[in-house]
N, C-alpha and C. Protein backbone atom coordinates (compact mmCIF):
# COMPACT_ATOMS: atom_id res chain seq x y z
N UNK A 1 25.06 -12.90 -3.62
CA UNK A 1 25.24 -13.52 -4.93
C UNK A 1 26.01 -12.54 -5.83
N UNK A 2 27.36 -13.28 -6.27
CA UNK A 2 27.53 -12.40 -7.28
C UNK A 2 27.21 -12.26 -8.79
N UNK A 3 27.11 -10.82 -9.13
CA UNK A 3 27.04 -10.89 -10.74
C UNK A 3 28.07 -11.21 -11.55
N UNK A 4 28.16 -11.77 -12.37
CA UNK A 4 29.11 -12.02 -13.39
C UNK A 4 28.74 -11.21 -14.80
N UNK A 5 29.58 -10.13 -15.24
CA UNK A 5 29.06 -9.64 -16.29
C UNK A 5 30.11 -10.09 -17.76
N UNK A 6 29.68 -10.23 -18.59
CA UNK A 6 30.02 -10.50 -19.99
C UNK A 6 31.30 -9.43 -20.45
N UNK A 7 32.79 -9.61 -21.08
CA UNK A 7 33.34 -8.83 -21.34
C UNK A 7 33.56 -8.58 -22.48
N UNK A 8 33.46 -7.96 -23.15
CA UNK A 8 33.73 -7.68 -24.23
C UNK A 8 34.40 -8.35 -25.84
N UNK A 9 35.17 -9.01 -24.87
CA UNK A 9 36.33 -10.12 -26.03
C UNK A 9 35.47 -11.37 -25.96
N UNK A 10 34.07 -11.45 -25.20
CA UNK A 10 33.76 -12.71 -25.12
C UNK A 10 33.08 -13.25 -26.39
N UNK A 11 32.63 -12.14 -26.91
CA UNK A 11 32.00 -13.10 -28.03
C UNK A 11 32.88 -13.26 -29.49
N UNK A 12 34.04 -12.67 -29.52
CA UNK A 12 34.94 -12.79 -29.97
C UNK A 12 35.56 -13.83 -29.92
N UNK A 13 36.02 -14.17 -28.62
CA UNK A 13 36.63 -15.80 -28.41
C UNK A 13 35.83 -16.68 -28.07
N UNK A 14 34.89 -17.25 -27.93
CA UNK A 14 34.05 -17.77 -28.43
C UNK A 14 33.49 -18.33 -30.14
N UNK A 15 33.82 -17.42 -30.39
CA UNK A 15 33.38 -17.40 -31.97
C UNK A 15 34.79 -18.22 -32.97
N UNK A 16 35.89 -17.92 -32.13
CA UNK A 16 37.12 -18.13 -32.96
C UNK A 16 37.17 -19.69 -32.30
N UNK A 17 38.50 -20.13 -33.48
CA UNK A 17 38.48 -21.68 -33.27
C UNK A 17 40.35 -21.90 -32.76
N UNK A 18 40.14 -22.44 -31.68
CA UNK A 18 41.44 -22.89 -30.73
C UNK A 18 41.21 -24.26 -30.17
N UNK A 19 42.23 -24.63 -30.43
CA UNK A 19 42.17 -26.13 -29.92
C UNK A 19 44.06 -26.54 -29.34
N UNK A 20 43.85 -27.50 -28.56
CA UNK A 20 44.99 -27.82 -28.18
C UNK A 20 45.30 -29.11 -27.78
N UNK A 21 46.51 -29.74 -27.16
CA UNK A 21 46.47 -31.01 -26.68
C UNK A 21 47.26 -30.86 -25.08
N UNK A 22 46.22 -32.14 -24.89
CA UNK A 22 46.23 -32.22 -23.25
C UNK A 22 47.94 -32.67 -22.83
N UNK A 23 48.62 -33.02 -22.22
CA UNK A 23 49.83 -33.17 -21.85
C UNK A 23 50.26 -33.82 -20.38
N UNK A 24 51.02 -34.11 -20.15
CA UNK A 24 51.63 -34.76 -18.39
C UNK A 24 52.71 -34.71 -18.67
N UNK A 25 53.50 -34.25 -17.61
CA UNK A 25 54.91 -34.21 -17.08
C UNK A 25 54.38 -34.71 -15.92
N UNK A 26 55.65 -36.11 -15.29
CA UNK A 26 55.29 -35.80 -13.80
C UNK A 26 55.75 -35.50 -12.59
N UNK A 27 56.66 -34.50 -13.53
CA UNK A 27 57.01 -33.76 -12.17
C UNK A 27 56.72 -32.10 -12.01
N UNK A 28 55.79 -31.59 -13.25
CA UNK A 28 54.97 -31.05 -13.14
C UNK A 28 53.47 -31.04 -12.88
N UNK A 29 52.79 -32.04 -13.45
CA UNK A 29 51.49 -32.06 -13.72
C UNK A 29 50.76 -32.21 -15.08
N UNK A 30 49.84 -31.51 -15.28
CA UNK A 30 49.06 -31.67 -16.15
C UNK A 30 49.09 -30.06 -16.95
N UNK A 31 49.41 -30.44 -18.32
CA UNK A 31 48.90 -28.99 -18.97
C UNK A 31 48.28 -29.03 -20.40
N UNK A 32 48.06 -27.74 -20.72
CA UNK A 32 47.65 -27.74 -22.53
C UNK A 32 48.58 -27.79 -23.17
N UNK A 33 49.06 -27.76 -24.71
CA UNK A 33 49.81 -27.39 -25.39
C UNK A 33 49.34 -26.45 -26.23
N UNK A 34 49.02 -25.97 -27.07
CA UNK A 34 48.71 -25.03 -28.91
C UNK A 34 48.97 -25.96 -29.83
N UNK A 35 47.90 -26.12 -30.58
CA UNK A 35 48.14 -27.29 -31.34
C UNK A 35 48.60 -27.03 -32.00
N UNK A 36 49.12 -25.37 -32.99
CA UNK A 36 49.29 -24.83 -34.12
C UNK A 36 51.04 -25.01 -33.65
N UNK A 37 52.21 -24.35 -34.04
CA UNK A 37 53.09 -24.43 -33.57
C UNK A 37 53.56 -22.90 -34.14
N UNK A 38 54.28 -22.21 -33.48
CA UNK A 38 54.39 -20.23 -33.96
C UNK A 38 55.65 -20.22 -35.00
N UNK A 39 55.36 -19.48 -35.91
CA UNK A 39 56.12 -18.67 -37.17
C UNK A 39 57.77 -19.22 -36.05
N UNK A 40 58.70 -19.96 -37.01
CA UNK A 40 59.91 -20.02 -36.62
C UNK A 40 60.44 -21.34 -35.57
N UNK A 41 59.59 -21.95 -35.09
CA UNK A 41 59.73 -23.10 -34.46
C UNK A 41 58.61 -24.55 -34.31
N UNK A 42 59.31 -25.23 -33.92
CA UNK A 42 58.57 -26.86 -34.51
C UNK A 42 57.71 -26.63 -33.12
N UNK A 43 58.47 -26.19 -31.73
CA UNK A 43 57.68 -26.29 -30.71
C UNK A 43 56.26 -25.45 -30.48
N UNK A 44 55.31 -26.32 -29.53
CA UNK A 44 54.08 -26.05 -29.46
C UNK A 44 54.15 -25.41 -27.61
N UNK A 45 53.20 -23.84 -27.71
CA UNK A 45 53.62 -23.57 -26.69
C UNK A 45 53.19 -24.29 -25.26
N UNK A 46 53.29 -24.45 -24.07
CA UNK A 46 52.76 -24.40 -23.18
C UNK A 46 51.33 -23.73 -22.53
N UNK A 47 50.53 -23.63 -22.70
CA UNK A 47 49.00 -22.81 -22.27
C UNK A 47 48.52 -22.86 -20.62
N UNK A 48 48.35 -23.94 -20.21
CA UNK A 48 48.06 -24.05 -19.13
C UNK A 48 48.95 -25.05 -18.36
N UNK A 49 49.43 -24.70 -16.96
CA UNK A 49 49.95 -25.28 -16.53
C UNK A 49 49.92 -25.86 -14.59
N UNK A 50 50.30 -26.19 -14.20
CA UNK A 50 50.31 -26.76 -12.85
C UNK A 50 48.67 -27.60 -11.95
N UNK A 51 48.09 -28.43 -13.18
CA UNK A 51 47.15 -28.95 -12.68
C UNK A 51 47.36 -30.03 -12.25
N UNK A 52 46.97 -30.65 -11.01
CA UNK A 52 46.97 -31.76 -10.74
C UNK A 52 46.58 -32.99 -11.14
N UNK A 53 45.21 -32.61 -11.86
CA UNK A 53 44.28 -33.47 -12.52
C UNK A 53 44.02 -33.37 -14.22
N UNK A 54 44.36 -34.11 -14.84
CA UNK A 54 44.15 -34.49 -16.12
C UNK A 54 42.37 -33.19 -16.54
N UNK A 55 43.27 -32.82 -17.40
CA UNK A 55 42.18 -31.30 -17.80
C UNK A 55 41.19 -31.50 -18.90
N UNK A 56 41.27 -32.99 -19.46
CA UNK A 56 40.69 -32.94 -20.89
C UNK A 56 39.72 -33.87 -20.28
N UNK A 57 39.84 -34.65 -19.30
CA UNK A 57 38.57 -35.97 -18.72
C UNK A 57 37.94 -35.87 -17.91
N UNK A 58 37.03 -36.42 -17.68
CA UNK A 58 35.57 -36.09 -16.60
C UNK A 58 36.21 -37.28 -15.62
N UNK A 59 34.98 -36.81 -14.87
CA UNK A 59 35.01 -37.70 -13.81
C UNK A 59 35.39 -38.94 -14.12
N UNK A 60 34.27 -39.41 -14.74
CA UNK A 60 34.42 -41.36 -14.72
C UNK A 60 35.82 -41.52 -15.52
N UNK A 61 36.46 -40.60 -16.03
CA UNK A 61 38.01 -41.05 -16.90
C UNK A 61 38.96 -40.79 -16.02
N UNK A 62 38.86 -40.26 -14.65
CA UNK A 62 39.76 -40.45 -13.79
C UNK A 62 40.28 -41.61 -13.11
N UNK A 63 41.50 -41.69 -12.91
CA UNK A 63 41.92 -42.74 -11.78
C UNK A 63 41.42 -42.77 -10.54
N UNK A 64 41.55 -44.00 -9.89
CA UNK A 64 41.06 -44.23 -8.49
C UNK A 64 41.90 -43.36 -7.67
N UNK A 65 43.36 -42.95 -8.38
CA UNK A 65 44.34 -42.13 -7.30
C UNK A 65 43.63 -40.36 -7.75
N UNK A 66 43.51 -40.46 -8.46
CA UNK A 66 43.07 -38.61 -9.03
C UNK A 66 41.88 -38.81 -8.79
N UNK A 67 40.97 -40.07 -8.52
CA UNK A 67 39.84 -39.61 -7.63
C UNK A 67 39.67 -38.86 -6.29
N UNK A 68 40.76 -40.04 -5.57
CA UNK A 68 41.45 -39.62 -4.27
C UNK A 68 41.68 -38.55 -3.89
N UNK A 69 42.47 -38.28 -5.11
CA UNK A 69 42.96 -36.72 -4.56
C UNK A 69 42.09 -34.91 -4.78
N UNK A 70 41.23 -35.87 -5.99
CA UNK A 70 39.99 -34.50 -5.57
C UNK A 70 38.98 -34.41 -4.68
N UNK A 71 38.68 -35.75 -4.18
CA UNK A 71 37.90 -36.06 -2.95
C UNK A 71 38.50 -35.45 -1.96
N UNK A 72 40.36 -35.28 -1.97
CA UNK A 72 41.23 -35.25 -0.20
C UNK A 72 40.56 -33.76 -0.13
N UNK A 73 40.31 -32.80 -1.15
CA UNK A 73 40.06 -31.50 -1.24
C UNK A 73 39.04 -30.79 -0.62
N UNK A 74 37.89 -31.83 0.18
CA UNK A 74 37.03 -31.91 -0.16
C UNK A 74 36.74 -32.58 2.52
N UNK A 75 36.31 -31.19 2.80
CA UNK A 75 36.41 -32.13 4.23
C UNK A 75 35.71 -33.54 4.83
N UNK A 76 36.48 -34.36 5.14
CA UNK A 76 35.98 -35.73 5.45
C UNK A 76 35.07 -36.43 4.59
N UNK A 77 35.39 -36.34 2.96
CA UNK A 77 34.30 -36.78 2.50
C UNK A 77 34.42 -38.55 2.24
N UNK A 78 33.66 -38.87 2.69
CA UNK A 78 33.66 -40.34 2.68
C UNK A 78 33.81 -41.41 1.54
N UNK A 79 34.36 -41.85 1.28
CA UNK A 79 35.18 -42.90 0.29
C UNK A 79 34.34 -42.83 -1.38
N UNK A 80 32.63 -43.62 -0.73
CA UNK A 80 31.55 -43.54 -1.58
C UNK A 80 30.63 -42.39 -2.25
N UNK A 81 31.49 -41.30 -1.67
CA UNK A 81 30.35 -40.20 -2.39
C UNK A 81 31.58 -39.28 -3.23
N UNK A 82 31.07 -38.35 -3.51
CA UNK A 82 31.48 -37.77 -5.32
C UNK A 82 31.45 -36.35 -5.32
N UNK A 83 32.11 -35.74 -5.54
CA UNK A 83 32.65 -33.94 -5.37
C UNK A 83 31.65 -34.06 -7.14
N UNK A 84 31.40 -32.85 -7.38
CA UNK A 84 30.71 -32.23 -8.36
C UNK A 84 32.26 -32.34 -9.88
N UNK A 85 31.87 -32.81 -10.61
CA UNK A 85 33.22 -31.81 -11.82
C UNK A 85 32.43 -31.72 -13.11
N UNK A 86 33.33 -30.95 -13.47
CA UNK A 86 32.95 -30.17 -15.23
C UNK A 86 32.78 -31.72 -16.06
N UNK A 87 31.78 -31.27 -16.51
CA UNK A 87 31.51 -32.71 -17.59
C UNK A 87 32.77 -32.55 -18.90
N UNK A 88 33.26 -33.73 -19.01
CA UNK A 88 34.56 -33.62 -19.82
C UNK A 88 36.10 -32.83 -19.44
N UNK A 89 35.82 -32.49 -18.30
CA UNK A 89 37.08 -31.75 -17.75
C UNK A 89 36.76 -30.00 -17.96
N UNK A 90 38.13 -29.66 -17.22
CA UNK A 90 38.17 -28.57 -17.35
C UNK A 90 38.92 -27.30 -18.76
N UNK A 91 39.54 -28.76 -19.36
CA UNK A 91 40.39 -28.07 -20.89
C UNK A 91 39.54 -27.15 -21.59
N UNK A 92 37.93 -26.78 -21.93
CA UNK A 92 37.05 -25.83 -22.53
C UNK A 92 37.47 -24.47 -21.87
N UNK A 93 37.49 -24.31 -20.46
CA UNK A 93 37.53 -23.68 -19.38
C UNK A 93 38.63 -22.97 -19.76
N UNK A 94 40.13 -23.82 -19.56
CA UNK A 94 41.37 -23.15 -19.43
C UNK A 94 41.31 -22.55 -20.94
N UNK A 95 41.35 -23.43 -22.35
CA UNK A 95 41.51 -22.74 -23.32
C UNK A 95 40.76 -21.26 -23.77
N UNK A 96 39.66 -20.86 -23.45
CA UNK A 96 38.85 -19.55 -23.31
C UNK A 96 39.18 -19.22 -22.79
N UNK A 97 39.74 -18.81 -21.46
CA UNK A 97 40.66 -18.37 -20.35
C UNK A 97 41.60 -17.94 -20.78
N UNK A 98 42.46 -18.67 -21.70
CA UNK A 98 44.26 -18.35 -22.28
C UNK A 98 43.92 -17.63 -23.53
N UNK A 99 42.89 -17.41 -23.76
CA UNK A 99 42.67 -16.77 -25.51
C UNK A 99 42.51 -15.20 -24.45
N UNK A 100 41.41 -15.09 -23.83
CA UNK A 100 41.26 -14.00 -23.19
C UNK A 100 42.88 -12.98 -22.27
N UNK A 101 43.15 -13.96 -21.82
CA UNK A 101 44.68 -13.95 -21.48
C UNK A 101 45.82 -13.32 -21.79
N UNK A 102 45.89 -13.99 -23.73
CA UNK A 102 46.44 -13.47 -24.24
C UNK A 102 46.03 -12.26 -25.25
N UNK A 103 44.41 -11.78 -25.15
CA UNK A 103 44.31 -10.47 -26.13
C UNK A 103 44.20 -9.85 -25.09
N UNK A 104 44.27 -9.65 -23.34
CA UNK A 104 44.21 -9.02 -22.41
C UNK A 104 46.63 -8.62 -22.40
N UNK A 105 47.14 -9.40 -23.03
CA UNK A 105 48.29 -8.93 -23.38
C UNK A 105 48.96 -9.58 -21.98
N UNK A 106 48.50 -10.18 -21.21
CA UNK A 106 49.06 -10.89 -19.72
C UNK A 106 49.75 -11.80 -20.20
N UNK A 107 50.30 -12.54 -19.06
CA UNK A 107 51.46 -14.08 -19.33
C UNK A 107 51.38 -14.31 -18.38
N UNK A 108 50.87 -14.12 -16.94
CA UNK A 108 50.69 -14.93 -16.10
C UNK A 108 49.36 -14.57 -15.15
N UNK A 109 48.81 -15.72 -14.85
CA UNK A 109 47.44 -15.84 -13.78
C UNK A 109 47.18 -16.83 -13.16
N UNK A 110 46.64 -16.59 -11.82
CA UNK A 110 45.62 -17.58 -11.04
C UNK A 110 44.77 -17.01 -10.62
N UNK A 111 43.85 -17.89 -10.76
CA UNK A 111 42.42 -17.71 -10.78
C UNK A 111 42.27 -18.91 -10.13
N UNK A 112 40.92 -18.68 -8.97
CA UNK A 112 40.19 -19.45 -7.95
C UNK A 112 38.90 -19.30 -7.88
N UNK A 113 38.06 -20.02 -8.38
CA UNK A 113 36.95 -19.52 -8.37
C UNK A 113 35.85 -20.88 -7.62
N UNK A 114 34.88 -20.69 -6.69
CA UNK A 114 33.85 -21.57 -6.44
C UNK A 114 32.79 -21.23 -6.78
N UNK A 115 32.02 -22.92 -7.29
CA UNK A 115 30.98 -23.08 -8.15
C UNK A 115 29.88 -23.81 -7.43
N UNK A 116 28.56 -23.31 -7.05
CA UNK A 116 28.02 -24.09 -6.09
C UNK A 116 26.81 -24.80 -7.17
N UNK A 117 27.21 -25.76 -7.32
CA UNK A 117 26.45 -27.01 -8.25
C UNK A 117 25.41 -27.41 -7.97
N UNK A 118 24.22 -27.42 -8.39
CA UNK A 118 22.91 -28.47 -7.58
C UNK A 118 22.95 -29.98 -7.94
N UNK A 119 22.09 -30.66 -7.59
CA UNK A 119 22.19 -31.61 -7.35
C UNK A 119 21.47 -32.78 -9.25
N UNK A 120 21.55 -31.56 -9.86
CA UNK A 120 21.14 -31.57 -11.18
C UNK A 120 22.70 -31.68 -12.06
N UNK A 121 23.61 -30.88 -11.72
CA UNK A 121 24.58 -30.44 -12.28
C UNK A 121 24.90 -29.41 -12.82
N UNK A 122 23.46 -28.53 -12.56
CA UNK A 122 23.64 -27.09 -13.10
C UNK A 122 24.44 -26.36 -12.25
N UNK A 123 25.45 -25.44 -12.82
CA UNK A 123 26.09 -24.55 -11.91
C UNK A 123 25.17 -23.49 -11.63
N UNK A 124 24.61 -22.91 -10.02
CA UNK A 124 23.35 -21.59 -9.52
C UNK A 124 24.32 -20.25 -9.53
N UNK A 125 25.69 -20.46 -8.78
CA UNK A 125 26.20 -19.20 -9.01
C UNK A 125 27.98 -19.34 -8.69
N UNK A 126 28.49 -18.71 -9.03
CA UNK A 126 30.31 -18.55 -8.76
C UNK A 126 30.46 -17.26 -8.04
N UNK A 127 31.77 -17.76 -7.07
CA UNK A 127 31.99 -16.43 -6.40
C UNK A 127 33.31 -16.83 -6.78
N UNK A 128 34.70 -16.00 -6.82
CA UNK A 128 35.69 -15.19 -7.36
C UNK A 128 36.67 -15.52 -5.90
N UNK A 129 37.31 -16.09 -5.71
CA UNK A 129 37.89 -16.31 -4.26
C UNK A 129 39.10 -15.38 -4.38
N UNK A 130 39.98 -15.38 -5.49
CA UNK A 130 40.76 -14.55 -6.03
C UNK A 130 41.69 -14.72 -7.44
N UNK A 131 42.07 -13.48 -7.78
CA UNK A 131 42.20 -13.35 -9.45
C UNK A 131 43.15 -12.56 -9.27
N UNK A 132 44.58 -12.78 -10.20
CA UNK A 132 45.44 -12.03 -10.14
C UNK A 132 44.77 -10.72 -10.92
N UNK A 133 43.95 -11.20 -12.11
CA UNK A 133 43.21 -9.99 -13.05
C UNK A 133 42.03 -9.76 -12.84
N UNK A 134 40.96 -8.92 -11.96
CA UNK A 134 39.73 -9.44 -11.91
C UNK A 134 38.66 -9.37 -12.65
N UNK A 135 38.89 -8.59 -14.18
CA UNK A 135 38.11 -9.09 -15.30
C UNK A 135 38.70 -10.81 -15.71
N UNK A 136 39.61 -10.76 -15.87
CA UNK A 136 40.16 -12.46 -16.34
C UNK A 136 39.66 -13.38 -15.15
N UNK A 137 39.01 -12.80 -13.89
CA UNK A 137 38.67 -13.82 -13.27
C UNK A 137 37.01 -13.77 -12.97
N UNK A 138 36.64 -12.72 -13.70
CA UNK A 138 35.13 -12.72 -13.77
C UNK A 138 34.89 -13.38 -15.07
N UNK A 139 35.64 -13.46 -16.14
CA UNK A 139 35.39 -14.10 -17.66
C UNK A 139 35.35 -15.72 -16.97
N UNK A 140 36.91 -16.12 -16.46
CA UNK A 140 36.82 -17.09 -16.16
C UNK A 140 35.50 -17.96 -14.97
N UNK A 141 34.72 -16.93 -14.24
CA UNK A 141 33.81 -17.35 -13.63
C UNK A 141 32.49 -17.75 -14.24
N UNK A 142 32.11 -16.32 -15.50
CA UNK A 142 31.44 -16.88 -16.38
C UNK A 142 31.36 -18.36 -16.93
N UNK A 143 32.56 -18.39 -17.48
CA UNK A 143 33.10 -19.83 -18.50
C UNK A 143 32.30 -20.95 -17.46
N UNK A 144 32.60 -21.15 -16.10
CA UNK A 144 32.53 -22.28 -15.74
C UNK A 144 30.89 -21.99 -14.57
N UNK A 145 30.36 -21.01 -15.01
CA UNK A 145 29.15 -20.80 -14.86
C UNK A 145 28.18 -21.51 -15.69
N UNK A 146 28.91 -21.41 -16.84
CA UNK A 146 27.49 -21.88 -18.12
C UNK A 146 28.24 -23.29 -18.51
N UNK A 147 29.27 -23.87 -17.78
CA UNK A 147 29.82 -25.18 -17.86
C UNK A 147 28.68 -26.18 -17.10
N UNK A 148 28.41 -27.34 -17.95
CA UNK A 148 27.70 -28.65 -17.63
C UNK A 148 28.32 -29.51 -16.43
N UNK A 149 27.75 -29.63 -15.35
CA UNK A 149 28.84 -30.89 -14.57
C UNK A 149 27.93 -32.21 -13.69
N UNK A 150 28.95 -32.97 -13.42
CA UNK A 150 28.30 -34.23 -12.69
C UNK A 150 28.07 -33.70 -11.84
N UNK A 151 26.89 -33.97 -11.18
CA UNK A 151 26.61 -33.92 -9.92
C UNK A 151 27.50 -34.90 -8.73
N UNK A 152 27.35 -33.88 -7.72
CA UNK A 152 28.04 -34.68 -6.62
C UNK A 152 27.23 -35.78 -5.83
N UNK A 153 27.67 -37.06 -5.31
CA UNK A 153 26.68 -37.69 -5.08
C UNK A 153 27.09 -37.91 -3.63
N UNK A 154 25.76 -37.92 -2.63
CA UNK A 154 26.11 -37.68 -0.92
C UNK A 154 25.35 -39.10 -0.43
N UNK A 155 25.71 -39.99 -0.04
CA UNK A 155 25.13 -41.16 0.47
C UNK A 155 24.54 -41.73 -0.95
N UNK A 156 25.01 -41.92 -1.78
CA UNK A 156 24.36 -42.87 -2.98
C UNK A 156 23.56 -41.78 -3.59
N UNK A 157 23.31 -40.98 -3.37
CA UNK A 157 22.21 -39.62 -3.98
C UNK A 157 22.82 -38.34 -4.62
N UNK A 158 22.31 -37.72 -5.73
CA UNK A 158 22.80 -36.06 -6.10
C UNK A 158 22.68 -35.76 -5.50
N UNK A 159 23.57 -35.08 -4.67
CA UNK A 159 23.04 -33.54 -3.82
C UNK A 159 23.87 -32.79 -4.52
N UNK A 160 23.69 -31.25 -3.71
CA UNK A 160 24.31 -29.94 -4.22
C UNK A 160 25.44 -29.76 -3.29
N UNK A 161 26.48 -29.46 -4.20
CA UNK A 161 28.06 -28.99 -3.49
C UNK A 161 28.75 -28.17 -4.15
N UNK A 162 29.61 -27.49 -3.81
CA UNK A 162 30.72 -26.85 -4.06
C UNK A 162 31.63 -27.53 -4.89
N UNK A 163 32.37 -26.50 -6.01
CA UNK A 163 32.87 -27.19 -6.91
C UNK A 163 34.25 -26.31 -6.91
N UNK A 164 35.51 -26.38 -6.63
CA UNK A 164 36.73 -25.32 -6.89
C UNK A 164 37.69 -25.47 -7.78
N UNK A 165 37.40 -24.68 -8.60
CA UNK A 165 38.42 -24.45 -9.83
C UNK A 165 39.59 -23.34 -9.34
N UNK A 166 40.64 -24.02 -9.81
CA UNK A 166 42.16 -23.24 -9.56
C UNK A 166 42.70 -23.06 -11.00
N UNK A 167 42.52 -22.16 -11.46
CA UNK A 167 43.16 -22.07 -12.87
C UNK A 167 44.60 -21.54 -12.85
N UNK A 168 45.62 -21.74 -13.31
CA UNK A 168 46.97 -21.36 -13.20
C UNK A 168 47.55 -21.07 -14.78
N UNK A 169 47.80 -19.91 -15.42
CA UNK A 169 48.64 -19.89 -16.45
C UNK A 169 49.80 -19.14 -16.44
N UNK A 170 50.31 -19.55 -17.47
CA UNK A 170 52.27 -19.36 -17.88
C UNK A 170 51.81 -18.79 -18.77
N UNK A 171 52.03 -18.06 -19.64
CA UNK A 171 52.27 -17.48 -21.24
C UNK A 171 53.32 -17.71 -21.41
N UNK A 172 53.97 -18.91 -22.12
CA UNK A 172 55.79 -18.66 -22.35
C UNK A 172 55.79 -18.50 -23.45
């Protein structure tokens, strides 16, 4: 089991107020924007980028095709049952992530982290699969440690599963 320890900037960003808007390109994906827009231009930056899946919605606000495709992730899992996700998406996640990000002075990361979910929805523990930064990927393990999620459901029932977050950022 690993430990996840608390860093320093956390209660700092936490405390501060960031917000952003969700986005699609599709021939990128899914990303954040900055809702504020920086000293000198109308444009709002880019924050997070190359997700497959819509970052601001939970489960039940997914499509039957972006169901699909987090299920394909997932070995032989059968049509009727349900991979674990972050209640409301993962956008809480990435934006604490990109604040840390950017007072860590970085512009680019991936982060992989698995979350083994019970059958409650509580996340029990995260392990770190790999982190370009590995404080930014122990913060980020935290974050989606103390994150709320659906349970995965195995034959009509909660059970406990594995949950994999791929976080990807740009600083542009």
């Amino acid at each position: 089991m690993m430990k996840i320890f608390y860093l320093p900037l956390v209660l700092s960003l936490c405390l501060s107020s960031f917000s952003a808007l969700a986005q699609t390109n599709k021939d990128t994906g899914y990303y954040l924007l900055e809702e504020e827009t920086r000293t000198g231009t109308v444009l709002r930056r880019k924050i997070a980028t190359y997700s497959a899946l819509p970052l601001d919605k939970g489960y039940e606000e997914l499509s039957a095709e972006q169901k699909a495709l987090l299920r394909s992730a997932y070995e032989a899992m059968p049509e009727n049952d349900e991979p674990p996700y972050p209640i409301g998406g993962l956008a809480k996640t990435y934006l604490n992530t990109y604040k840390a990000l950017r007072k860590m002075g970085l512009h680019v990361a991936e982060i992989s982290v698995l979350v083994d979910v019970n059958s409650l929805g509580v996340a029990e523990n995260v392990s770190i699969l790999s982190a370009t930064d590995i404080d930014l990927g122990k913060f980020a393990a935290k974050l989606l440690l103390a994150h709320k999620y659906k349970p995965a459901v195995c034959g009509g029932k909660a059970c406990k599963m594995q949950f994999l977050a791929d976080l990807t950022f740009k600083n542009e």
